[in-house]
N, C-alpha and C. Protein backbone atom coordinates (compact mmCIF):
# COMPACT_ATOMS: atom_id res chain seq x y z
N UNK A 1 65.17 86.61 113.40
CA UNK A 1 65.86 86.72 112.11
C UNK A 1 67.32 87.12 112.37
N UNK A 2 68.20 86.36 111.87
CA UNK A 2 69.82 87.08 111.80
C UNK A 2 69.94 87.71 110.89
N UNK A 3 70.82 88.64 111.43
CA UNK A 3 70.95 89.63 110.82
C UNK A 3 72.25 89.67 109.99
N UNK A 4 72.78 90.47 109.00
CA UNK A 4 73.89 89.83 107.66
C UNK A 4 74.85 90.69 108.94
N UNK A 5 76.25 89.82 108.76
CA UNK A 5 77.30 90.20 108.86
C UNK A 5 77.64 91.87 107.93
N UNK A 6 78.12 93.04 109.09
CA UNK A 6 78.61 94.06 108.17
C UNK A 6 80.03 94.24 107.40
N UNK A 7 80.69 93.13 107.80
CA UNK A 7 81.95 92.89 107.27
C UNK A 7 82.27 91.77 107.02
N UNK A 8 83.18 91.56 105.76
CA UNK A 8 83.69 90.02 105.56
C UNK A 8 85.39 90.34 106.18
N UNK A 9 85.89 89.11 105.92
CA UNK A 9 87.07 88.90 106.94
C UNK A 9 88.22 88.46 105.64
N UNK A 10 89.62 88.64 105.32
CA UNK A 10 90.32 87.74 105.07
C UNK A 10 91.23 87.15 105.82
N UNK A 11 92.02 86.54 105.59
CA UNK A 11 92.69 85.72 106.52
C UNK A 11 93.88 85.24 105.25
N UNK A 12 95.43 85.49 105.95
CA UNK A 12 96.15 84.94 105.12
C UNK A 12 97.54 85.04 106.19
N UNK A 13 98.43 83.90 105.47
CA UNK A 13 99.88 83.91 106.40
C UNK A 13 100.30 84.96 106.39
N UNK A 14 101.21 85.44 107.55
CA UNK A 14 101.74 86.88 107.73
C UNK A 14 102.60 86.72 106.11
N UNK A 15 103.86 85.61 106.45
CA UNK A 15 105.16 85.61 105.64
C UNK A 15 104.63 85.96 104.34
N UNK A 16 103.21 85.53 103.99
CA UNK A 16 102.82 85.25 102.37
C UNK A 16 101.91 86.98 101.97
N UNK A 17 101.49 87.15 102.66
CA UNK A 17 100.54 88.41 102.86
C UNK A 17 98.69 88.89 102.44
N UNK A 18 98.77 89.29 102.42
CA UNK A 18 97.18 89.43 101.72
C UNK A 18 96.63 89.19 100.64
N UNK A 19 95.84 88.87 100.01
CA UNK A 19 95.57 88.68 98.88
C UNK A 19 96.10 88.12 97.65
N UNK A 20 96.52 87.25 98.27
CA UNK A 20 97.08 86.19 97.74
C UNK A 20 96.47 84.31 97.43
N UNK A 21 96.07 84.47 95.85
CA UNK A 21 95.57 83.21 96.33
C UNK A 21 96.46 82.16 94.89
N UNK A 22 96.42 80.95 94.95
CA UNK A 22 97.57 79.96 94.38
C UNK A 22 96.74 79.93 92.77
N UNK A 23 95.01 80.04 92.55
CA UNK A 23 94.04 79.75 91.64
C UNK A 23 94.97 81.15 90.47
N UNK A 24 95.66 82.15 91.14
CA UNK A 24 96.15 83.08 90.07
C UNK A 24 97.71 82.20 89.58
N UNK A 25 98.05 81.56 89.86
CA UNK A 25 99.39 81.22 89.75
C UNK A 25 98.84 80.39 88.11
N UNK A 26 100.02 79.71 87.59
CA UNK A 26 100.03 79.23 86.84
C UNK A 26 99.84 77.51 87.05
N UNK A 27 99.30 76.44 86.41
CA UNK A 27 98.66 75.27 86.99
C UNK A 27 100.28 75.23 87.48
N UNK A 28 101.19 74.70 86.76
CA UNK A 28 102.48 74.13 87.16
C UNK A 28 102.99 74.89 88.91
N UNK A 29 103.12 76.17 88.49
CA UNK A 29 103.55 77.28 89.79
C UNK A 29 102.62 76.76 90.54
N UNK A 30 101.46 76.66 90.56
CA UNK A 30 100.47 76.42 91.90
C UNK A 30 100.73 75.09 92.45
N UNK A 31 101.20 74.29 91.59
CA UNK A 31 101.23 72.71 92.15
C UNK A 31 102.91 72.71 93.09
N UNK A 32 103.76 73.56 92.26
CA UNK A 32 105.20 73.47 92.77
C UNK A 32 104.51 74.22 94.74
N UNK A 33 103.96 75.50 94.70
CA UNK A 33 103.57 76.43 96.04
C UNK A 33 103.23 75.08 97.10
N UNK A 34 101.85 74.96 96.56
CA UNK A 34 101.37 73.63 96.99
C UNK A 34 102.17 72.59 97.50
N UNK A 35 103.05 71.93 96.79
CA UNK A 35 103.72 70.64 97.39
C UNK A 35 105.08 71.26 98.54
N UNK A 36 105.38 72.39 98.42
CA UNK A 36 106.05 72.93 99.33
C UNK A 36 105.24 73.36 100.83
N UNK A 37 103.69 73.39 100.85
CA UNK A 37 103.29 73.65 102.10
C UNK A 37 102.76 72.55 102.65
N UNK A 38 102.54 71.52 101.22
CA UNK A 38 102.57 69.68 101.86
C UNK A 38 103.75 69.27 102.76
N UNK A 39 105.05 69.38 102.07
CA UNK A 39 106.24 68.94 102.41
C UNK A 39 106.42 69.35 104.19
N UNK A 40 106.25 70.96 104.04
CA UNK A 40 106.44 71.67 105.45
C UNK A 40 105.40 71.22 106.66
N UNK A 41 104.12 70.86 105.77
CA UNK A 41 103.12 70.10 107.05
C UNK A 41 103.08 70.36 108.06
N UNK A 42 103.47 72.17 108.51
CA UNK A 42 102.61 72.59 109.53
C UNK A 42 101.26 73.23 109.45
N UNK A 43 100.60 73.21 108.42
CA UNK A 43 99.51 74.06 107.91
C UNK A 43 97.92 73.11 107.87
N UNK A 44 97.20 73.81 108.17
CA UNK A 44 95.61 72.90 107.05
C UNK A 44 95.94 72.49 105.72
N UNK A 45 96.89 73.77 104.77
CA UNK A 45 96.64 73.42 103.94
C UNK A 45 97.78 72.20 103.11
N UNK A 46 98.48 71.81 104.35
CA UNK A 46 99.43 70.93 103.96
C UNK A 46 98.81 69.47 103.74
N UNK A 47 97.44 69.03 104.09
CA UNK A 47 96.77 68.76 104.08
C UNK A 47 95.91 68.30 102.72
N UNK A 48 95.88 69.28 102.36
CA UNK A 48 95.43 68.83 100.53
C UNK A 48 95.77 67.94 100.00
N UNK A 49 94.25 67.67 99.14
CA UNK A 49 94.76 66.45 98.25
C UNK A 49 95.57 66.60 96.95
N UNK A 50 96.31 65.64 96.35
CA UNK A 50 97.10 66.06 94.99
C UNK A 50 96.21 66.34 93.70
N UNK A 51 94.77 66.47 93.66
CA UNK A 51 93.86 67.29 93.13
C UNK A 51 93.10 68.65 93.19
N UNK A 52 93.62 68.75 94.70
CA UNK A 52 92.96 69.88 95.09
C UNK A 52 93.14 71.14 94.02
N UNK A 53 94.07 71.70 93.71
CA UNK A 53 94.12 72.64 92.85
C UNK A 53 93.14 72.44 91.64
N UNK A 54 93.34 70.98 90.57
CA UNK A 54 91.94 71.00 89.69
C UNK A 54 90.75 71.20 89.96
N UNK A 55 90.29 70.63 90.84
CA UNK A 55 88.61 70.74 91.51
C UNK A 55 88.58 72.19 91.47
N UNK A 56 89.54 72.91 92.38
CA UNK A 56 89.70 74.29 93.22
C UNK A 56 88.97 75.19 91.87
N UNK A 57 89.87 74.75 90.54
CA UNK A 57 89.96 75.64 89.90
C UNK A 57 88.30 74.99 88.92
N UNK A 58 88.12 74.00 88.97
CA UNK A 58 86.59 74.18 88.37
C UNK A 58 86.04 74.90 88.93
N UNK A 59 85.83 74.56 90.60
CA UNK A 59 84.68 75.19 91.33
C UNK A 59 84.28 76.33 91.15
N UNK A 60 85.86 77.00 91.26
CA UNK A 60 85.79 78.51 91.03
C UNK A 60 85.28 79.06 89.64
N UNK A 61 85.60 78.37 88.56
CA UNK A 61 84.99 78.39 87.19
C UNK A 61 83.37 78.50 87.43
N UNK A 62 83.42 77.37 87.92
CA UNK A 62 81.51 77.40 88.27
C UNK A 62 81.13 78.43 88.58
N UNK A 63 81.28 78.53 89.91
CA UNK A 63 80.69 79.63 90.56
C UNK A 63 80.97 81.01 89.96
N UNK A 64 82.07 81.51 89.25
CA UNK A 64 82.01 82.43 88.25
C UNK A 64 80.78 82.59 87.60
N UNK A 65 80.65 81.50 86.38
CA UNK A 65 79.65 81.23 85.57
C UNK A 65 78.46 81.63 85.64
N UNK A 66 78.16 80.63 87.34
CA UNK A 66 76.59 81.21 88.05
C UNK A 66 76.11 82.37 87.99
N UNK A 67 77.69 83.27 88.64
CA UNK A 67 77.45 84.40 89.12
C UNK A 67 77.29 85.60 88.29
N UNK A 68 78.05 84.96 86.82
CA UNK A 68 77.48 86.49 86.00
C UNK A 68 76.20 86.04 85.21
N UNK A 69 75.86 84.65 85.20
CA UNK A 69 74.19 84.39 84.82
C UNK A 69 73.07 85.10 85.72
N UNK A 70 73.80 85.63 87.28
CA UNK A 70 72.82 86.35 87.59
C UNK A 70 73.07 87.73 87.98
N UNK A 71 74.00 88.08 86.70
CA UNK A 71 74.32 89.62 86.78
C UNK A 71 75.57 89.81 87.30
N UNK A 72 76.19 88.92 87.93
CA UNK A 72 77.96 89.27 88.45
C UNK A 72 78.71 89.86 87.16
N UNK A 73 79.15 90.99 87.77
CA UNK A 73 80.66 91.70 86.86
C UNK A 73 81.90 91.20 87.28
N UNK A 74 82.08 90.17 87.83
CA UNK A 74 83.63 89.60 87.68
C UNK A 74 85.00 90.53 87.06
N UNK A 75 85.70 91.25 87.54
CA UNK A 75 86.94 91.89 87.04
C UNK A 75 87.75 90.81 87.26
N UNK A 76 87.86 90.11 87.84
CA UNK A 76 89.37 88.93 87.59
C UNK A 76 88.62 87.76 87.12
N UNK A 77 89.76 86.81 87.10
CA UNK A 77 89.12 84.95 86.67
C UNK A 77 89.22 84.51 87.73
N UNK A 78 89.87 84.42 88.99
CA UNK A 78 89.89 83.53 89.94
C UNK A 78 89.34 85.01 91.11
N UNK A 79 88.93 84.22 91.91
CA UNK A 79 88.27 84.96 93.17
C UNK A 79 89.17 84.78 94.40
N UNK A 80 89.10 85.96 95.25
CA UNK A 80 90.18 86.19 96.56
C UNK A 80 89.06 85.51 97.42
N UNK A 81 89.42 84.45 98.11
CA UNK A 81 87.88 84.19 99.07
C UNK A 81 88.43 84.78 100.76
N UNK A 82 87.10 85.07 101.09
CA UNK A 82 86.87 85.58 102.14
C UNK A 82 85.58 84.87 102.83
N UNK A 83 85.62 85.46 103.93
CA UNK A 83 84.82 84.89 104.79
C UNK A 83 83.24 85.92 105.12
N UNK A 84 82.03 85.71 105.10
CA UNK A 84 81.18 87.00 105.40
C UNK A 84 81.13 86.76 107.71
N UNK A 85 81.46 87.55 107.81
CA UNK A 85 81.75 87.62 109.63
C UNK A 85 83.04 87.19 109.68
N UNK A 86 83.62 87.05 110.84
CA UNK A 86 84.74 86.48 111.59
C UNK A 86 84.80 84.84 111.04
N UNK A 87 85.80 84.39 110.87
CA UNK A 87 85.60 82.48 111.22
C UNK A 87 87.10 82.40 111.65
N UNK A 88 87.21 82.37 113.59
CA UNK A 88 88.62 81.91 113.72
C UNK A 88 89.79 80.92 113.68
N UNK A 89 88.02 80.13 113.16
CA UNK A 89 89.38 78.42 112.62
C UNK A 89 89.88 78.27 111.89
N UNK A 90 89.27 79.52 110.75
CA UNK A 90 90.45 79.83 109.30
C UNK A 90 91.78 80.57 109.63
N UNK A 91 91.26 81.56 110.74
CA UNK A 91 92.54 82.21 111.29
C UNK A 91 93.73 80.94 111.59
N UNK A 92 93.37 79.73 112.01
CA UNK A 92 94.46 78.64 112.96
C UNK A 92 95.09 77.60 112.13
N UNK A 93 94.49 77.91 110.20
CA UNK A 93 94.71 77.51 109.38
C UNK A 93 96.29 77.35 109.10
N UNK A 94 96.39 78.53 109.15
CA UNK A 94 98.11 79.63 109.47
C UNK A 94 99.42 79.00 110.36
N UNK A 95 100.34 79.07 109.79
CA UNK A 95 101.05 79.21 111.10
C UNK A 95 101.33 80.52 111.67
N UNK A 96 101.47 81.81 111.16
CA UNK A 96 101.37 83.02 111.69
C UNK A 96 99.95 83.92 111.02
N UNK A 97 99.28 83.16 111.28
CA UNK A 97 97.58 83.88 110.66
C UNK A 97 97.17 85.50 111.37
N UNK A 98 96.35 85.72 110.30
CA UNK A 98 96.17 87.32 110.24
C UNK A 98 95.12 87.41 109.72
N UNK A 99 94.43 88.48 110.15
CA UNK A 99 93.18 88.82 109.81
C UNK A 99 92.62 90.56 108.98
N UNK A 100 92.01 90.62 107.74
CA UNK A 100 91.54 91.71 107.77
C UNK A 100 89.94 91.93 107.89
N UNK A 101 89.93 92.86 108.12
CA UNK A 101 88.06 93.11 108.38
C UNK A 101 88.05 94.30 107.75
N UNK A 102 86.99 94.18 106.59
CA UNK A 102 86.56 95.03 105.84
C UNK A 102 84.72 95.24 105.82
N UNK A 103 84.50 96.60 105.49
CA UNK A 103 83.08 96.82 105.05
C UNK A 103 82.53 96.21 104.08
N UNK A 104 81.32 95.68 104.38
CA UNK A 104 80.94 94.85 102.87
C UNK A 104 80.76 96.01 102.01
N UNK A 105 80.39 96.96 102.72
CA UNK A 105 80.01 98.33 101.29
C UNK A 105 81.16 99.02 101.30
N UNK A 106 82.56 98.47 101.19
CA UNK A 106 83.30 99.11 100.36
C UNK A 106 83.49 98.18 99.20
N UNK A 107 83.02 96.99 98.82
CA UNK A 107 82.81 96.53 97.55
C UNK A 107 82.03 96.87 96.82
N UNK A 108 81.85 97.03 95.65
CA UNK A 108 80.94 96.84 94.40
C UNK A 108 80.23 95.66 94.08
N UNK A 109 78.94 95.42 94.70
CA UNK A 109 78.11 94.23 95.23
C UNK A 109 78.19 93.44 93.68
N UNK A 110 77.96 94.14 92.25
CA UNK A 110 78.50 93.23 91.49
C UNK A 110 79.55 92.54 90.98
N UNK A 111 80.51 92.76 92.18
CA UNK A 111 81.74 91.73 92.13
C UNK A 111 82.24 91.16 93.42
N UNK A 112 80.96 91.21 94.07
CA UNK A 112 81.16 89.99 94.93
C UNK A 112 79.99 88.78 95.19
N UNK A 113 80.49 87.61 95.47
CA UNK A 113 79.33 86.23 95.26
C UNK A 113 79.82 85.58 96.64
N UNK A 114 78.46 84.74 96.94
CA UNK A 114 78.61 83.94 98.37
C UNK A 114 78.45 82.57 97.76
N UNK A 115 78.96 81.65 98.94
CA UNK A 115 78.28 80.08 98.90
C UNK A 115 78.10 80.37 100.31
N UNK A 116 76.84 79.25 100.20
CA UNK A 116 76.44 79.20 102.25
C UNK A 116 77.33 77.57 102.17
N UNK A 117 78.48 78.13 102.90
CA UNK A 117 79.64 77.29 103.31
C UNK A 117 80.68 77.32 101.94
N UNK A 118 81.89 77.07 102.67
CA UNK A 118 83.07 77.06 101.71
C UNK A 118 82.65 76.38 100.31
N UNK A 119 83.43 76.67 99.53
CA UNK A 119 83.32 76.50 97.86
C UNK A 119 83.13 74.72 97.88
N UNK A 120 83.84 74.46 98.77
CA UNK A 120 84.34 72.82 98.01
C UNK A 120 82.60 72.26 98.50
N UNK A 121 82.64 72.35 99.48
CA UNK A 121 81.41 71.71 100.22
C UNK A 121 80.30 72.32 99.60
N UNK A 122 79.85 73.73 99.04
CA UNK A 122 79.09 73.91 98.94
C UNK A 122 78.35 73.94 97.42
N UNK A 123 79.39 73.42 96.92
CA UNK A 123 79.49 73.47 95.58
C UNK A 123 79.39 71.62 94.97
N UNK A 124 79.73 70.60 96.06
CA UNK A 124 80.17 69.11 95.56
C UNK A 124 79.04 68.47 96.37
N UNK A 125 78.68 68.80 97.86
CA UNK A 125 78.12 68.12 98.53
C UNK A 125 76.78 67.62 97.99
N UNK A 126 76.27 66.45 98.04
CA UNK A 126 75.02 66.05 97.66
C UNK A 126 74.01 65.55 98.60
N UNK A 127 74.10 66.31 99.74
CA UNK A 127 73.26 66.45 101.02
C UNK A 127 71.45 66.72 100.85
N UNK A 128 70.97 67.04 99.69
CA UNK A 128 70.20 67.80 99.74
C UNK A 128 69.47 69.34 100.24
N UNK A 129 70.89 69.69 101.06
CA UNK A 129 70.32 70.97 101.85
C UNK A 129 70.41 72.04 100.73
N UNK A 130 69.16 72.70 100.73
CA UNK A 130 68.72 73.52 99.86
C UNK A 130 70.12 74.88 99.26
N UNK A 131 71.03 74.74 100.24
CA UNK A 131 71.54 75.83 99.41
C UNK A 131 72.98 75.54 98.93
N UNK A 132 72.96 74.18 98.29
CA UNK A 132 74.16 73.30 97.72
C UNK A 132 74.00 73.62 96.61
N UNK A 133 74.84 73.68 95.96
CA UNK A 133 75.70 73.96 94.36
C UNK A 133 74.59 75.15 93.94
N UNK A 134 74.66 76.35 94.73
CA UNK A 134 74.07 77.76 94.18
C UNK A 134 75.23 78.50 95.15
N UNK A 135 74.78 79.99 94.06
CA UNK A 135 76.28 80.82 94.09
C UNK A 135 74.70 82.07 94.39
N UNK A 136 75.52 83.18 95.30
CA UNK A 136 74.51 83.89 95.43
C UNK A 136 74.84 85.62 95.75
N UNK A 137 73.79 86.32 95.27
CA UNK A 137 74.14 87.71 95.01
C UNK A 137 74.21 88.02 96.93
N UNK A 138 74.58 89.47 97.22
CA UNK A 138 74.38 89.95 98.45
C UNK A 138 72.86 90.04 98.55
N UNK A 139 72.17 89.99 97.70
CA UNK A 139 70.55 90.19 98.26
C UNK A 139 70.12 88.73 98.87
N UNK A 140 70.52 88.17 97.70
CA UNK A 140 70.41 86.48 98.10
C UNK A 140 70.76 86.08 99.26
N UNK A 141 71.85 86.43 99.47
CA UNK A 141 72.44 85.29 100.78
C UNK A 141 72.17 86.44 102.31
N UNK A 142 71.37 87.19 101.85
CA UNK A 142 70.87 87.82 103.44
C UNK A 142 69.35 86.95 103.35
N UNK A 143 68.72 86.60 103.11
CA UNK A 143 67.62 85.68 102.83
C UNK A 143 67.90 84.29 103.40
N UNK A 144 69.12 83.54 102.43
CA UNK A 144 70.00 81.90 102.75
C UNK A 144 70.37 82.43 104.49
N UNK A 145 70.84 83.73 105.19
CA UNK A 145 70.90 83.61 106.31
C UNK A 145 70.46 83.99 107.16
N UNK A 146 69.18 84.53 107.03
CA UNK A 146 67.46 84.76 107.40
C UNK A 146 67.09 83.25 108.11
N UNK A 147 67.28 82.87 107.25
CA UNK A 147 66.68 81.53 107.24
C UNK A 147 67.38 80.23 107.90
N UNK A 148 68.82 80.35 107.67
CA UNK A 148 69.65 79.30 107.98
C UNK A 148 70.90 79.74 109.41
N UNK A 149 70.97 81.35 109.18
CA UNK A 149 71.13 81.33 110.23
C UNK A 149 72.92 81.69 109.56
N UNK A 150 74.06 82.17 111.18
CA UNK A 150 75.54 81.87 110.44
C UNK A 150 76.03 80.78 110.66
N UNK A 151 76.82 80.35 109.57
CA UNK A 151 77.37 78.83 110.45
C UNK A 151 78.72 78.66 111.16
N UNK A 152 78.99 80.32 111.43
CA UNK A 152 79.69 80.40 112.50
C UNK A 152 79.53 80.45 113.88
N UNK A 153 78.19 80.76 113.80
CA UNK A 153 77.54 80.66 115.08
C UNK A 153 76.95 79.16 115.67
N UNK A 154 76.74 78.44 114.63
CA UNK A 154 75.96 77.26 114.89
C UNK A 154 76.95 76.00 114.46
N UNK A 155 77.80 76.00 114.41
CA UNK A 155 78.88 75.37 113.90
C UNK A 155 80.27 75.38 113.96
N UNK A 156 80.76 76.28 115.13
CA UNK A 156 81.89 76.74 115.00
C UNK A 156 82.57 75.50 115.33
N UNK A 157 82.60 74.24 115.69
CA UNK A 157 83.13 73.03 115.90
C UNK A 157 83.23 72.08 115.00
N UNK A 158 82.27 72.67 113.52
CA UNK A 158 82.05 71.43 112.84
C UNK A 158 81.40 70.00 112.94
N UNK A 159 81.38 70.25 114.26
CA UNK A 159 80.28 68.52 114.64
C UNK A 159 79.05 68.97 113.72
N UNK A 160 78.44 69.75 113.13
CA UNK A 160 77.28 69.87 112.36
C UNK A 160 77.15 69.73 111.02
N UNK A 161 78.36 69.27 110.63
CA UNK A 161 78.70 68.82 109.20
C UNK A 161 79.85 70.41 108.46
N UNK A 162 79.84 70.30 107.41
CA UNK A 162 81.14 71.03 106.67
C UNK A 162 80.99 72.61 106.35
N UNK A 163 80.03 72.91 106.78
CA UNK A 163 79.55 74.73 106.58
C UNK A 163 79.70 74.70 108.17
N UNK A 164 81.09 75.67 107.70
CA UNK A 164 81.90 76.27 109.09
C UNK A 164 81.73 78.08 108.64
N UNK A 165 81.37 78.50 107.78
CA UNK A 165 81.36 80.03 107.55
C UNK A 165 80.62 79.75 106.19
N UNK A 166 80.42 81.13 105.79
CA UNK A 166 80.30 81.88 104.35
C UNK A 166 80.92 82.44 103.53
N UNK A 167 81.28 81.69 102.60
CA UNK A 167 82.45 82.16 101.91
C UNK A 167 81.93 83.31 101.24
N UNK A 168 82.62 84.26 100.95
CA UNK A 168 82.87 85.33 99.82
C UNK A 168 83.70 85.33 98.72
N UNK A 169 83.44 85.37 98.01
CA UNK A 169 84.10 84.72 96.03
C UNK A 169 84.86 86.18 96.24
N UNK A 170 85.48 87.36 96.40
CA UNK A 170 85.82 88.71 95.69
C UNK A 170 86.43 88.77 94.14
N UNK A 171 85.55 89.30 93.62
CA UNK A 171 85.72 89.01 92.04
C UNK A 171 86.67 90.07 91.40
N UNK A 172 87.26 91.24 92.32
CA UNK A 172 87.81 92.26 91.90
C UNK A 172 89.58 92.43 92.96
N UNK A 173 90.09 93.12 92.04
CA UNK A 173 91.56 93.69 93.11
C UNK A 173 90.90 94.38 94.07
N UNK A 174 92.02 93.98 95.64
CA UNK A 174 91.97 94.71 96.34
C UNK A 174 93.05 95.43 96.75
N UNK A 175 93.03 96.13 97.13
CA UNK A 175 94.55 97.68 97.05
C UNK A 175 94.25 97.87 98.63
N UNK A 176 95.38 97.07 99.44
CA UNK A 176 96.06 96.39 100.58
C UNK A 176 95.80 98.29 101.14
N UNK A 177 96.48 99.04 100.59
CA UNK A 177 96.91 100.75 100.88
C UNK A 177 95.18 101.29 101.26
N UNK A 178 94.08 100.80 100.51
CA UNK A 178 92.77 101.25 100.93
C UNK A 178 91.95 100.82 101.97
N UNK A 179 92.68 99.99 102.42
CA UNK A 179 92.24 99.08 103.67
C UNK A 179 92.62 98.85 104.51
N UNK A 180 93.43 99.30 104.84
CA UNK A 180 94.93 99.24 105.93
C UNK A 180 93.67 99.90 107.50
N UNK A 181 92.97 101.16 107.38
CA UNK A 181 91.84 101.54 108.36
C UNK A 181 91.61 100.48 109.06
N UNK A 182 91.11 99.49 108.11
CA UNK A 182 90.13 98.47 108.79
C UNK A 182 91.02 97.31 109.69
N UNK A 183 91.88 97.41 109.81
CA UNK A 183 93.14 96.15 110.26
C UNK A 183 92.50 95.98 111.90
């Protein structure tokens, strides 16, 4: 049996900083951010499609939704995502990438939600693998990785299809000053 990751990870450009994600911006502001890290095209995320932000922002709608149908307290509308363990290919995402590592129990488990694999994939894919388009509590997804295992461990190359980690939705502020320990 694997055992749950005791920390999730974020990961964000030095220049831009922590907790920072484009789903808070305004549609227009997010599309202007966006076509400026297209233009610069040293990034993954220069990469995106000229939809990405709409989808981005259903998904995240969704998985909201799910998550207070099964009791999630959501304090914001858009979610800070994180990773549950390490994933260093999000770190290479970056051009000056950074990492924080935090305790999962310094969250308030009802404001945080998993997908087993990133939002887009795990939320669109029509693979049949049992844990596609579900959003899941911390009790839940120690079970989804009981069973399935991390897919950082079993996947860190991606030759195994598109669940490269576990995302973490964080449904609440995080205060950069309370976490600084964990760096």
């Amino acid at each position: 049996m694997t055992l749950l990751p005791k920390f999730i990870y974020h990961y964000y450009e030095a220049e831009v900083g922590p907790f920072k994600t484009l789903s808070d911006l305004s549609e227009e502001h997010s599309e202007n951010e966006l076509e400026k890290i297209r233009r610069n095209g040293e990034t993954f995320a220069s990469k995106r499609s000229e939809d990405y932000m709409t989808i981005r922002r259903e998904l995240e709608q969704r998985v909201r939704t799910l998550f207070i149908e099964k009791g999630g307290k959501p304090l914001r509308e858009t979610p800070i995502s994180m990773t549950l363990g390490p994933c260093q290919w999000i770190k290479e995402w970056y051009k000056d990438g950074q990492e924080l590592k935090i305790p999962i129990e310094f969250f308030d488990h009802k404001t945080i939600s998993f997908t087993y694999g990133d939002i887009f994939p795990a939320m669109r894919y029509n693979d049949k693998k049992p844990y596609r388009k579900k959003v899941y509590t911390l009790e839940e997804i120690k079970e989804v990785v009981s069973i399935n295992g991390i897919p950082q461990e079993w996947n860190k190359d991606g030759k195994n299809g598109p669940d490269r980690y576990i995302e973490v939705q964080v449904w609440c502020d995080v205060d950069i000053n309370n976490i600084s320990v964990f760096k």
